[in-house]
N, C-alpha and C. Protein backbone atom coordinates (compact mmCIF):
# COMPACT_ATOMS: atom_id res chain seq x y z
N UNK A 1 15.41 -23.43 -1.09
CA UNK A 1 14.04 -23.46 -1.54
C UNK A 1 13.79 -22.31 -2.51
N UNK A 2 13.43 -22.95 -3.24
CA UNK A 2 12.62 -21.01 -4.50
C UNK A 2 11.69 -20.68 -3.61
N UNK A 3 10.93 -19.92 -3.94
CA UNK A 3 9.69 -19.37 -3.89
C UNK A 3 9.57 -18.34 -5.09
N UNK A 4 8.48 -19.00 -5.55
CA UNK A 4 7.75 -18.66 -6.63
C UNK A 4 6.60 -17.24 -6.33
N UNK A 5 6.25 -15.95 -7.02
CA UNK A 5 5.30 -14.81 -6.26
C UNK A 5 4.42 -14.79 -7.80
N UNK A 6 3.67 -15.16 -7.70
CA UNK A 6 2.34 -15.17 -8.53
C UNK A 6 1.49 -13.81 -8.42
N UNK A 7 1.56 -13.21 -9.62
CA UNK A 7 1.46 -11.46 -9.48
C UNK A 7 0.39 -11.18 -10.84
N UNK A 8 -0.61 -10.92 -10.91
CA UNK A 8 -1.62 -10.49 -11.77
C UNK A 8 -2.82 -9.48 -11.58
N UNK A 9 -3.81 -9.39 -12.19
CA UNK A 9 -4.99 -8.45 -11.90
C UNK A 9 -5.73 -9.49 -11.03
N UNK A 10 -6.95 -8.68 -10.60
CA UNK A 10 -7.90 -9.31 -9.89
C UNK A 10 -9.11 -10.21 -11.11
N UNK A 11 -8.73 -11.15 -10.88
CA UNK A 11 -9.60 -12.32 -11.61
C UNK A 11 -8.85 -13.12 -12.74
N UNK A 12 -7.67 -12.39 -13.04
CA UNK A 12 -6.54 -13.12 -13.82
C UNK A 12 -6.51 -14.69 -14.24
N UNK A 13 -6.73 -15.44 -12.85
CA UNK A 13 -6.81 -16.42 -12.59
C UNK A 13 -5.03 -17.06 -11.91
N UNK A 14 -4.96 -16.31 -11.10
CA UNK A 14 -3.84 -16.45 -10.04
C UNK A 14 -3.24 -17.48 -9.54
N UNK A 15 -4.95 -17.98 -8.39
CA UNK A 15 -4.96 -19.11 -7.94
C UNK A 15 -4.87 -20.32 -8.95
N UNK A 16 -5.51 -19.92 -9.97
CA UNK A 16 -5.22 -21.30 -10.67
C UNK A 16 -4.27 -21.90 -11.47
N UNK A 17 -3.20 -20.53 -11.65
CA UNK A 17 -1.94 -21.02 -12.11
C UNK A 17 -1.08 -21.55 -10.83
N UNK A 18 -1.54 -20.68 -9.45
CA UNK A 18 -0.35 -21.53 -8.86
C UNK A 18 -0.50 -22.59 -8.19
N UNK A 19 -2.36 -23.13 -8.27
CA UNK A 19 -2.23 -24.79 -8.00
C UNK A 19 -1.70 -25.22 -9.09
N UNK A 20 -1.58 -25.18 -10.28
CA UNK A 20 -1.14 -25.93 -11.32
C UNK A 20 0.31 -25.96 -11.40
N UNK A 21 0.99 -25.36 -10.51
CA UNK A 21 2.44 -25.92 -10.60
C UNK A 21 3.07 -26.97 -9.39
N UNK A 22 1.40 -27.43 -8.94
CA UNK A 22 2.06 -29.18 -8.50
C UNK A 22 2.80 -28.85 -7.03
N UNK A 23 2.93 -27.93 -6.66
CA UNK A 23 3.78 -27.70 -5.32
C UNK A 23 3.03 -26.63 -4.22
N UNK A 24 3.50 -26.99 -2.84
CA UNK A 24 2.82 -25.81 -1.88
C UNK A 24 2.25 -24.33 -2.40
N UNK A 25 1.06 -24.35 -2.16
CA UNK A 25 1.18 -22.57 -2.39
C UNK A 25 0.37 -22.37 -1.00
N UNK A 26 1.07 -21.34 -0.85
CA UNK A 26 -0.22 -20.04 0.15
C UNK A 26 -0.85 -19.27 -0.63
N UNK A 27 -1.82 -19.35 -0.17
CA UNK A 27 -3.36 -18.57 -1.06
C UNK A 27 -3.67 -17.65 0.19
N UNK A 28 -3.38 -16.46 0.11
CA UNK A 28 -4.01 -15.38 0.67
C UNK A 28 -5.18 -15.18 0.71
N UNK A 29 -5.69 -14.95 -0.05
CA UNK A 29 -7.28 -14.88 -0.19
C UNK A 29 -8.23 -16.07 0.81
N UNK A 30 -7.21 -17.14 0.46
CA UNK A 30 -8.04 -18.62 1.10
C UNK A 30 -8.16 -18.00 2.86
N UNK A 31 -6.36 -17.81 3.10
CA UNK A 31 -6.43 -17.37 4.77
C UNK A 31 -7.12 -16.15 5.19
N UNK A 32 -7.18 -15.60 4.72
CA UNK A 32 -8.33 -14.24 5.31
C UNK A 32 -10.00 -14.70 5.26
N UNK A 33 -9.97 -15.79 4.76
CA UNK A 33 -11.27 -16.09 4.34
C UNK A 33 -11.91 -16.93 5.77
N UNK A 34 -10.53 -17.91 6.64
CA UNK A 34 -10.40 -18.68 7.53
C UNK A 34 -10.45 -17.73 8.76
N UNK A 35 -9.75 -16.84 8.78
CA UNK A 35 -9.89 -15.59 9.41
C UNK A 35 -11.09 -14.92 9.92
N UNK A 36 -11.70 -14.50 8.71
CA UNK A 36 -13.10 -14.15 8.71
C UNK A 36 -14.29 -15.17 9.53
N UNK A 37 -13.92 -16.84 9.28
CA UNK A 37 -14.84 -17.61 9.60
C UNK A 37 -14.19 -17.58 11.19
N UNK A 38 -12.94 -18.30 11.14
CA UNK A 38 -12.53 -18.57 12.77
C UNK A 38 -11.89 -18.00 13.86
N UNK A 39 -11.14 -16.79 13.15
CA UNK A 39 -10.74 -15.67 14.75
C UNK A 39 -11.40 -14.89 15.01
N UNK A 40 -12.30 -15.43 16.34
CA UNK A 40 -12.16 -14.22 17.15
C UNK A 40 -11.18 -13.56 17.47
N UNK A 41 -10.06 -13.29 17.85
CA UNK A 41 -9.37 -11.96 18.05
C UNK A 41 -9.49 -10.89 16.65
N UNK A 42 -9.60 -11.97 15.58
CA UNK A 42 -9.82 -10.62 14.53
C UNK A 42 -10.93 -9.76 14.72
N UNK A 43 -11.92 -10.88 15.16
CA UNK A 43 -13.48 -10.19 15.10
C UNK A 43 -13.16 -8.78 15.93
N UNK A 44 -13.08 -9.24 16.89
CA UNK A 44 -12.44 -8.53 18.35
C UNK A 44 -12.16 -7.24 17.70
N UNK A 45 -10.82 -7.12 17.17
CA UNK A 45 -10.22 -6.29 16.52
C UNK A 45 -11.15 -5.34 15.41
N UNK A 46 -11.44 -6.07 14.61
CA UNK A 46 -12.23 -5.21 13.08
C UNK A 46 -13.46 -4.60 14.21
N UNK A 47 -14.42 -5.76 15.19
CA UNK A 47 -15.50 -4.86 15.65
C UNK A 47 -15.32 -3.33 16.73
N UNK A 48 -14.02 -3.67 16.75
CA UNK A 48 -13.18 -2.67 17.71
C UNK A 48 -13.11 -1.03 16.96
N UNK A 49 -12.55 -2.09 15.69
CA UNK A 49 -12.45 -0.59 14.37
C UNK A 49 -13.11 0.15 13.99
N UNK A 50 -14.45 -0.97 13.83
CA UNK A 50 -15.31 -0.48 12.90
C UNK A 50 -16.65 -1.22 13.39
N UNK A 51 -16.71 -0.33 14.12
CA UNK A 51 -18.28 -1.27 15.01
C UNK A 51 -19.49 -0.97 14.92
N UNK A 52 -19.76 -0.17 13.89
CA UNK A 52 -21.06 -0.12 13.14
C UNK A 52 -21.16 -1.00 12.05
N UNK A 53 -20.34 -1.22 11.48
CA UNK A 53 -20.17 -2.27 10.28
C UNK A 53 -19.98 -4.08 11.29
N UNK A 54 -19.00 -3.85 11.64
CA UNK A 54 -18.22 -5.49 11.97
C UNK A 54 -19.05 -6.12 12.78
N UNK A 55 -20.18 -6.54 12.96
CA UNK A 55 -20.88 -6.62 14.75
C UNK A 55 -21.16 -8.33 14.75
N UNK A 56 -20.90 -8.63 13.73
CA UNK A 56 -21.43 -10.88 13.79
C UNK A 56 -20.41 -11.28 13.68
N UNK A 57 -20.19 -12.29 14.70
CA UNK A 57 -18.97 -13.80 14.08
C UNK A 57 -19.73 -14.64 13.83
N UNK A 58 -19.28 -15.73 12.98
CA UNK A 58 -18.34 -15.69 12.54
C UNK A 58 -18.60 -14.10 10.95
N UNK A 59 -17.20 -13.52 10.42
CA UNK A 59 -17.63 -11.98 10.19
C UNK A 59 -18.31 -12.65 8.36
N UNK A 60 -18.81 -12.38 7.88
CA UNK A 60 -19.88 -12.81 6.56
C UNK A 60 -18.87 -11.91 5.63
N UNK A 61 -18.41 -12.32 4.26
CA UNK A 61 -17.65 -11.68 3.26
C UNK A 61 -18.88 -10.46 2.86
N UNK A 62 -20.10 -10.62 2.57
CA UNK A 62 -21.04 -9.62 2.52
C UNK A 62 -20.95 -8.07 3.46
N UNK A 63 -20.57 -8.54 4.82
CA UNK A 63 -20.49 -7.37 5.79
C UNK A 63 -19.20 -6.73 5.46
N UNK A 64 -18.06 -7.84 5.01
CA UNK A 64 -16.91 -6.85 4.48
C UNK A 64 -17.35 -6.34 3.71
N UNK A 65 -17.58 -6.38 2.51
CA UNK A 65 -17.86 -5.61 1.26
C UNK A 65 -18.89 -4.29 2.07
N UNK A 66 -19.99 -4.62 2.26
CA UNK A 66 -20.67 -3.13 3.13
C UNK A 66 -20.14 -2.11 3.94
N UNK A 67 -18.93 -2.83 4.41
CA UNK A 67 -17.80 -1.79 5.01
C UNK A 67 -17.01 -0.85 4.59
N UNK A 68 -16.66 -1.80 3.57
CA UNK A 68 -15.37 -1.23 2.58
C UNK A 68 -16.70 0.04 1.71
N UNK A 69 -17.15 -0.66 0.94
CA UNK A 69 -18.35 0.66 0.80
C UNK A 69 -18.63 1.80 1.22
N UNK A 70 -19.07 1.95 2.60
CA UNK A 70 -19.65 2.76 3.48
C UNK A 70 -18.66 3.86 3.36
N UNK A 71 -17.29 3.36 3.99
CA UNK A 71 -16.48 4.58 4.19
C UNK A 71 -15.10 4.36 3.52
N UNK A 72 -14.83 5.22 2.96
CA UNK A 72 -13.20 5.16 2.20
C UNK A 72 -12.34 4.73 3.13
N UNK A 73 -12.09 4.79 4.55
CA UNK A 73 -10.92 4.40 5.44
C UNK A 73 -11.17 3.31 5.84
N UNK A 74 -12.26 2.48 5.72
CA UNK A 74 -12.63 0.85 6.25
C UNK A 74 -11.76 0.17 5.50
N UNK A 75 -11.13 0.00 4.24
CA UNK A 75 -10.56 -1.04 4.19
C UNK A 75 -8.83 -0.53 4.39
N UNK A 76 -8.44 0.59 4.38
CA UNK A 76 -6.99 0.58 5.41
C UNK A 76 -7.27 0.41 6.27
N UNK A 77 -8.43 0.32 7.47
CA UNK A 77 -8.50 -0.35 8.69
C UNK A 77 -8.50 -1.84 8.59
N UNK A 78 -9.45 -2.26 8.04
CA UNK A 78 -9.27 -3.63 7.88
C UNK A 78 -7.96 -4.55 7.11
N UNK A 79 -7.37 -3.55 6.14
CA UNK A 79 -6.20 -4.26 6.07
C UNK A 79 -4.77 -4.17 7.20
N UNK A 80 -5.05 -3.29 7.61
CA UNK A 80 -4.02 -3.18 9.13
C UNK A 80 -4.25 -4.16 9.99
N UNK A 81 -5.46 -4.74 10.16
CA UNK A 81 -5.52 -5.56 10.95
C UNK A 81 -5.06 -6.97 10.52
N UNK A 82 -5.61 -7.31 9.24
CA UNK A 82 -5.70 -8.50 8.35
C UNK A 82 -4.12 -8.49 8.17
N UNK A 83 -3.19 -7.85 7.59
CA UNK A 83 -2.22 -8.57 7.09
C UNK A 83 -1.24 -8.51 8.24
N UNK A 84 -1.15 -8.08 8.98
CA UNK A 84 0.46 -9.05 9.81
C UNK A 84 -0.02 -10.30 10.59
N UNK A 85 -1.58 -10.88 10.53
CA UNK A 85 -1.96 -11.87 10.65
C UNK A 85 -1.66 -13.03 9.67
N UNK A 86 -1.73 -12.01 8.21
CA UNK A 86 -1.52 -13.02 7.26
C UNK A 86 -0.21 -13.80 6.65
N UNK A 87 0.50 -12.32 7.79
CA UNK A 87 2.09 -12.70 7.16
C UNK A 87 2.62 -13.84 8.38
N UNK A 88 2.02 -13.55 9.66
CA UNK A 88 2.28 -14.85 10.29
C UNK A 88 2.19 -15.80 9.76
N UNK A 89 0.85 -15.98 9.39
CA UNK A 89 0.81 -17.04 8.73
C UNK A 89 1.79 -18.09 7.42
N UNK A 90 2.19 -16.77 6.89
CA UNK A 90 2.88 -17.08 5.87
C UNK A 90 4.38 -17.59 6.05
N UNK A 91 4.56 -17.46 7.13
CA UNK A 91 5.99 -17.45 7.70
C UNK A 91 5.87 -18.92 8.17
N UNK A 92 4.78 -19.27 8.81
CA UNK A 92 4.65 -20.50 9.33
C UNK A 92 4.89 -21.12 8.70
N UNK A 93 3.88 -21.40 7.18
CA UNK A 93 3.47 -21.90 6.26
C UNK A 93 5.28 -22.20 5.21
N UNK A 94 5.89 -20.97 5.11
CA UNK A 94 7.11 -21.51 4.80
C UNK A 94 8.20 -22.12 5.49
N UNK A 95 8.10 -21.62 6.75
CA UNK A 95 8.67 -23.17 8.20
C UNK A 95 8.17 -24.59 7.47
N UNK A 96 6.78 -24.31 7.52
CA UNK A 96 6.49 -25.84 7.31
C UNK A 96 6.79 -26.55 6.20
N UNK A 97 7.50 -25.85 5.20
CA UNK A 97 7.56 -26.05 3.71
C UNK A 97 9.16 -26.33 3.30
N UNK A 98 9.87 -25.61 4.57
CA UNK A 98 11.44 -25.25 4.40
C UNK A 98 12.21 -26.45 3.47
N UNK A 99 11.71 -27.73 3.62
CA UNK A 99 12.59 -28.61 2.82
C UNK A 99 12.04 -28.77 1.69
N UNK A 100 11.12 -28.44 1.11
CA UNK A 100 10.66 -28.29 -0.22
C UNK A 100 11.08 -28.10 -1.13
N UNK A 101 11.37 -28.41 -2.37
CA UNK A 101 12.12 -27.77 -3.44
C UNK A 101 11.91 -26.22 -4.08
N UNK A 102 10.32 -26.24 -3.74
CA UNK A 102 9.92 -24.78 -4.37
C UNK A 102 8.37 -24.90 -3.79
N UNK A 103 8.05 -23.54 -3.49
CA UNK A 103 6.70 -23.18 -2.68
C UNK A 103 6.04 -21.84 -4.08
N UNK A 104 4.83 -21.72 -3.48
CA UNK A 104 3.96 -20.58 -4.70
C UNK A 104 3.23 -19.88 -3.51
N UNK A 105 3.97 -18.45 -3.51
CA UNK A 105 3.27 -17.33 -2.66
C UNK A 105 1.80 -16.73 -3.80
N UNK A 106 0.77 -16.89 -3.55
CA UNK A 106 -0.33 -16.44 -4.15
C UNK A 106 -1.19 -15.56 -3.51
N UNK A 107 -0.61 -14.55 -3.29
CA UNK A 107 -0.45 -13.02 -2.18
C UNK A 107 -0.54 -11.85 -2.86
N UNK A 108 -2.04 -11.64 -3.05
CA UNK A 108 -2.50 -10.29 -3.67
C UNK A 108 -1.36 -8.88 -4.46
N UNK A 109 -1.36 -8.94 -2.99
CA UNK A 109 -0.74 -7.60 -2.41
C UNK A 109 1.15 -7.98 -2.05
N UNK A 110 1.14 -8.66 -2.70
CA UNK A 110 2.61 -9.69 -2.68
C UNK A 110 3.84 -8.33 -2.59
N UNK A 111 3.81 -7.75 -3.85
CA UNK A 111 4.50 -6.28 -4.05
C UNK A 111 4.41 -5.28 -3.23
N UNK A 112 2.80 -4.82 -3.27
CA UNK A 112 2.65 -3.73 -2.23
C UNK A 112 3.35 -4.13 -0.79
N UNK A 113 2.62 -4.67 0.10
CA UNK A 113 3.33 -5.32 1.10
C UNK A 113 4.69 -5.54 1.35
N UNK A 114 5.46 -5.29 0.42
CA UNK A 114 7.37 -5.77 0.29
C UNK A 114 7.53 -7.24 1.31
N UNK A 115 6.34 -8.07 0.52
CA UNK A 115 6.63 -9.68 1.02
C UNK A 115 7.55 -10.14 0.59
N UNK A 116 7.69 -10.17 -0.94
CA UNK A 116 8.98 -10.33 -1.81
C UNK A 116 9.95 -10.62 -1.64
N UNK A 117 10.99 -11.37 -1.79
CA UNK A 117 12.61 -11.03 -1.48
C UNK A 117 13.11 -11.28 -3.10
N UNK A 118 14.17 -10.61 -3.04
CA UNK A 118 15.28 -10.36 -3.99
C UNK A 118 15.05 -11.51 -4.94
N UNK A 119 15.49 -12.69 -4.28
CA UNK A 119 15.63 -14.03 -5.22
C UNK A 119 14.58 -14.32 -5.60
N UNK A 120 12.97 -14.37 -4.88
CA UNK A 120 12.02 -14.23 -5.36
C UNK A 120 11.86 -14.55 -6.93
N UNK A 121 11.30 -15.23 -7.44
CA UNK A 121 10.39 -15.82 -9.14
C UNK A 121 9.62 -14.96 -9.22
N UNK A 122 8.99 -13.73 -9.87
CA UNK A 122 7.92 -13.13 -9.86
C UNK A 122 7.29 -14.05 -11.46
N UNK A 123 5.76 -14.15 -11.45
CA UNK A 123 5.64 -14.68 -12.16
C UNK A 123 4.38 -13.99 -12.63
N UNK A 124 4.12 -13.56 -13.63
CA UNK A 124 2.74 -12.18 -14.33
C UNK A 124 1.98 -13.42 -14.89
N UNK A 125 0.72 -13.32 -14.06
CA UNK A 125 -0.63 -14.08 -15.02
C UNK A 125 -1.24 -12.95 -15.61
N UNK A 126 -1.33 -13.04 -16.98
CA UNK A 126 -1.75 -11.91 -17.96
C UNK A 126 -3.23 -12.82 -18.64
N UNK A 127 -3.85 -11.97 -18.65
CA UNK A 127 -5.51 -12.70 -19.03
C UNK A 127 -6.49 -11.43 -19.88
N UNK A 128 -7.21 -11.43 -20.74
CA UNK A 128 -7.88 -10.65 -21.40
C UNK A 128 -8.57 -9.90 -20.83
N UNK A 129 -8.62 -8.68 -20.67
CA UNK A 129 -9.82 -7.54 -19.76
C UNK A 129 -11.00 -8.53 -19.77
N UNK A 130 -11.52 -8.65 -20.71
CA UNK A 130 -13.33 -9.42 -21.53
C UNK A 130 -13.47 -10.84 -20.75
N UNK A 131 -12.02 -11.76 -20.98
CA UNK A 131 -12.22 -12.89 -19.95
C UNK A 131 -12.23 -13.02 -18.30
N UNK A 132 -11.50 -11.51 -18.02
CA UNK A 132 -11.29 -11.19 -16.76
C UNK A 132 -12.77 -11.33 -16.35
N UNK A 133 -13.33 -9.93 -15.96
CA UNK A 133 -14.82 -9.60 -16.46
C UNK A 133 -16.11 -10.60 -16.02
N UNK A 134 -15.58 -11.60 -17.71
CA UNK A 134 -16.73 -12.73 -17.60
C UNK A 134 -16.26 -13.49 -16.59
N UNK A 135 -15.42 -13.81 -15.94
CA UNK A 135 -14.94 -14.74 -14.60
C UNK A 135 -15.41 -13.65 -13.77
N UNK A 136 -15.42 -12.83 -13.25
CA UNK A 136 -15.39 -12.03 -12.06
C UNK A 136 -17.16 -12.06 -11.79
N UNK A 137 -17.70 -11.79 -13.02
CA UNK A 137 -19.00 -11.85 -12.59
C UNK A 137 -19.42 -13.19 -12.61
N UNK A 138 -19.12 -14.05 -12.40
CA UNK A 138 -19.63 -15.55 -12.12
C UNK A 138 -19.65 -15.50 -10.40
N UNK A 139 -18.45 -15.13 -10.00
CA UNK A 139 -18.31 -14.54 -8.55
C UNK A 139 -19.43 -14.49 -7.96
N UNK A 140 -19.72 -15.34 -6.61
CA UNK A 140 -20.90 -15.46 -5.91
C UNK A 140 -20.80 -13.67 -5.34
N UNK A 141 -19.78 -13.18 -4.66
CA UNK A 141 -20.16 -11.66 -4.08
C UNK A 141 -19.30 -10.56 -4.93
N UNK A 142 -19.85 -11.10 -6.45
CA UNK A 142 -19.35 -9.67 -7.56
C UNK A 142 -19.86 -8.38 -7.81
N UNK A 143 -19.09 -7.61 -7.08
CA UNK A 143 -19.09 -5.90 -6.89
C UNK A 143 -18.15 -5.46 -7.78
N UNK A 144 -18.42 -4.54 -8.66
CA UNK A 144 -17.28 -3.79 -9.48
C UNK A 144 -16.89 -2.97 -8.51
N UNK A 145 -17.34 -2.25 -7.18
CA UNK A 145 -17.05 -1.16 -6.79
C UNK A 145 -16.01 -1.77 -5.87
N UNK A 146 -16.14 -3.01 -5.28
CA UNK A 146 -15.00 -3.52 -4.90
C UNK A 146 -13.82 -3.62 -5.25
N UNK A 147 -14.09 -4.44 -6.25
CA UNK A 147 -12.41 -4.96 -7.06
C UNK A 147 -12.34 -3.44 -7.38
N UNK A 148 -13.06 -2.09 -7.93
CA UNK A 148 -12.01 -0.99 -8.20
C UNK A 148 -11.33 -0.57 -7.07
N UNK A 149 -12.04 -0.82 -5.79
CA UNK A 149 -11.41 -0.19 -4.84
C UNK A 149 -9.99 -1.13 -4.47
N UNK A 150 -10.10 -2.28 -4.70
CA UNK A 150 -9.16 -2.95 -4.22
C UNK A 150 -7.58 -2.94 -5.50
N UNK A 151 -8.60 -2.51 -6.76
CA UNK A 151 -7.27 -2.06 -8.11
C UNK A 151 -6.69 -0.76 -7.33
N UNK A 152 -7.32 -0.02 -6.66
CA UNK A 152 -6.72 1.36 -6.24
C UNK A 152 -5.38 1.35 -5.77
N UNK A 153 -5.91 0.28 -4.51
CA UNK A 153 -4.58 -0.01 -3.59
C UNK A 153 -3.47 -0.77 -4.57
N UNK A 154 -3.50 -1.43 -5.41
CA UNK A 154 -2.66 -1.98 -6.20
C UNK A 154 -1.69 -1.41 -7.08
N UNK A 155 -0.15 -1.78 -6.94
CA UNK A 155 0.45 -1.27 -7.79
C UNK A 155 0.01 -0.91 -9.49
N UNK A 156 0.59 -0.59 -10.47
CA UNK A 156 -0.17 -0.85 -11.49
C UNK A 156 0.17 -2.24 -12.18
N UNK A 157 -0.70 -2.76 -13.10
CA UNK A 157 -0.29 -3.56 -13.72
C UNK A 157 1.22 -4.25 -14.74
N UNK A 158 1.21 -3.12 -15.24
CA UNK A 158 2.61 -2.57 -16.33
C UNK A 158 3.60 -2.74 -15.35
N UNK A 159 3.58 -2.60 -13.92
CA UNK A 159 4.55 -2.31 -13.51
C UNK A 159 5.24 -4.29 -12.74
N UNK A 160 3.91 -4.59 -12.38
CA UNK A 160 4.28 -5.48 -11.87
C UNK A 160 4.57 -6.74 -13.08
N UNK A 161 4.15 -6.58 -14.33
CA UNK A 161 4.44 -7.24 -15.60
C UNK A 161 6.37 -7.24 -16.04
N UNK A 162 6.65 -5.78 -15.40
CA UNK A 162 8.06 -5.76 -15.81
C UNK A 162 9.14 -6.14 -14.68
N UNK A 163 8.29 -6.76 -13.34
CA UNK A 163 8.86 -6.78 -12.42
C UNK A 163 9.03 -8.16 -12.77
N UNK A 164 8.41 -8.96 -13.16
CA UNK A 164 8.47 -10.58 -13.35
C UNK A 164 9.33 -11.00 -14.48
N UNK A 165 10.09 -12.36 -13.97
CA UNK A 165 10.37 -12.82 -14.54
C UNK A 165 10.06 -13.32 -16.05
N UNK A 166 9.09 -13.92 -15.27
CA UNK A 166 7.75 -14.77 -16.31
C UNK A 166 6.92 -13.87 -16.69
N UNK A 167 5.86 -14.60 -17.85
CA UNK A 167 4.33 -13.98 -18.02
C UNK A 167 3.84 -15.62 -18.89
N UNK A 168 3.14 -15.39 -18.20
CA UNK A 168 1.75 -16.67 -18.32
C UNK A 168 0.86 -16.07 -18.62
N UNK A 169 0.28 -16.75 -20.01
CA UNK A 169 -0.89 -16.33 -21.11
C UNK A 169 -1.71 -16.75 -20.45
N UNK A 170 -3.10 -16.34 -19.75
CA UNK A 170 -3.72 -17.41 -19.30
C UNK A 170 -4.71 -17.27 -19.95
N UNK A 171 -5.33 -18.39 -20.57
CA UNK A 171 -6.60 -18.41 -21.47
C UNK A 171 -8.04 -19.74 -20.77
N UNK A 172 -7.18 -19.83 -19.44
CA UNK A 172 -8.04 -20.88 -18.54
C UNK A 172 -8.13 -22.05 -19.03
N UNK A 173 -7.21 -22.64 -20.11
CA UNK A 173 -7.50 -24.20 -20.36
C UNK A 173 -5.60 -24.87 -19.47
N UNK A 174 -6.24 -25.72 -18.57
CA UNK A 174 -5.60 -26.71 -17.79
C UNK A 174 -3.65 -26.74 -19.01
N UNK A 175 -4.05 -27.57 -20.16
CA UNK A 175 -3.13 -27.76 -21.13
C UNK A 175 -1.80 -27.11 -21.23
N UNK A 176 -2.70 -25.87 -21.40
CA UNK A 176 -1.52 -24.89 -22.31
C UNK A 176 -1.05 -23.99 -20.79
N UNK A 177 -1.34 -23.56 -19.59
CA UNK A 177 -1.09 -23.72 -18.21
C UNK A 177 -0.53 -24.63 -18.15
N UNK A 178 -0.50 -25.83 -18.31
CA UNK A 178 0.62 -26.76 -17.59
C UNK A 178 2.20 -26.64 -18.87
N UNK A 179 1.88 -26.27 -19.72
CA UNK A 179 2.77 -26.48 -20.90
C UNK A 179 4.00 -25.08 -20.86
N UNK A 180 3.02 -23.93 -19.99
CA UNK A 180 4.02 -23.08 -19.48
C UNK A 180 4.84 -22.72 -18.71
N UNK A 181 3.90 -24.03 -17.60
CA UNK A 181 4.63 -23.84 -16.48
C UNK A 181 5.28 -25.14 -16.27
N UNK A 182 5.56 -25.76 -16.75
CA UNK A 182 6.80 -26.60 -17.71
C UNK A 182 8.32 -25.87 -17.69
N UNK A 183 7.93 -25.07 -18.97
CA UNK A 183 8.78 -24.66 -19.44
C UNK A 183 9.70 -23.22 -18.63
N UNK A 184 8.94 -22.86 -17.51
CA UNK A 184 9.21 -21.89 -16.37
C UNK A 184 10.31 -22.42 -15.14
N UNK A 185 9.55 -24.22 -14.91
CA UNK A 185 10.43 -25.03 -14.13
C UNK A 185 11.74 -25.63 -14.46
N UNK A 186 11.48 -25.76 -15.78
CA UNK A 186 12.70 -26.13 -16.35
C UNK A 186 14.02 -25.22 -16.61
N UNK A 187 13.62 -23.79 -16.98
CA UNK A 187 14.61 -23.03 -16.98
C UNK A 187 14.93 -22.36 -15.37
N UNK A 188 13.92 -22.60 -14.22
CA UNK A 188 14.67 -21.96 -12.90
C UNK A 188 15.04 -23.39 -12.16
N UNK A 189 15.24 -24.92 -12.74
CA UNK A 189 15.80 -25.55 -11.74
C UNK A 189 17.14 -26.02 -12.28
């Protein structure tokens, strides 16, 4: 099986290159989101952490963001909790996938995390600061103070650009996305 690691900035448009290559992906973002709505044990956990902030289930993406805010150490708490949940998940998710020809990890923190393996496709969605931006603020819960905090934790850009194989122009039209990632499948099968 490949596995494909879809690696860009925040608003790049990530997710939408790696539905567009037609095959399984895990969307990180999607499962923490499921998380947020349906475990209690997470609740459990984050209200455990951080129990002036965390106190409603199912937990509201709003109360995260007020967390992460409040205090500089809320979101290494909350990501301690969140990701070896997520990597279960992810493990499952490629069990369930194992006969597949090729899967799309679409996992933030894909690098940081050392989710990665060796053989690994890294693949750079590269997108204009200005188009970034205008997508991000369309965003029903768009905080700049967020996404900087969440660029913090992030490797740098440059770095994860030279780590990839690929780089995908993304200019958000369907077309010229499918016309690259064409030409990506064709040279790794």
């Amino acid at each position: 099986m490949i596995r494909i690691g879809i690696l860009g900035d925040i608003g790049s448009g990530k997710s939408f290159v790696a539905k567009s290559f037609g095959y399984p992906v895990f969307n990180a973002d999607n499962e923490v989101g499921i998380l947020y709505r349906k475990n209690k044990k997470i609740f459990i956990k984050l209200n455990k952490a951080l129990p002036k902030h965390i106190t409603e289930f199912p937990i509201k993406k709003q109360e995260i963001t007020r967390t992460i805010l409040a205090n500089k150490n809320s979101l290494k708490k909350i990501i301690k909790i969140i990701h070896p949940e997520i990597r279960k998940r992810m493990n499952i998710f490629i069990k369930k996938n194992k006969k597949k020809k090729l899967i799309v990890l679409d996992i933030p923190l894909l690098l940081e995390n050392k989710i990665n393996r060796k053989k690994d496709i890294l693949i750079f969605v590269e997108s204009k600061k200005e188009e970034i931006l205008k997508r991000l603020k369309k965003r029903k819960n768009f905080d700049k103070q967020i996404i900087n905090k969440f660029r913090k934790i992030q490797l740098p850009l440059d770095y994860k650009k030279k780590k990839s194989e690929f780089i995908i122009k993304n200019n958000f039209t369907n077309r010229f996305i499918k016309k690259q990632i064409k030409y990506i499948l064709e040279q790794i099968h």
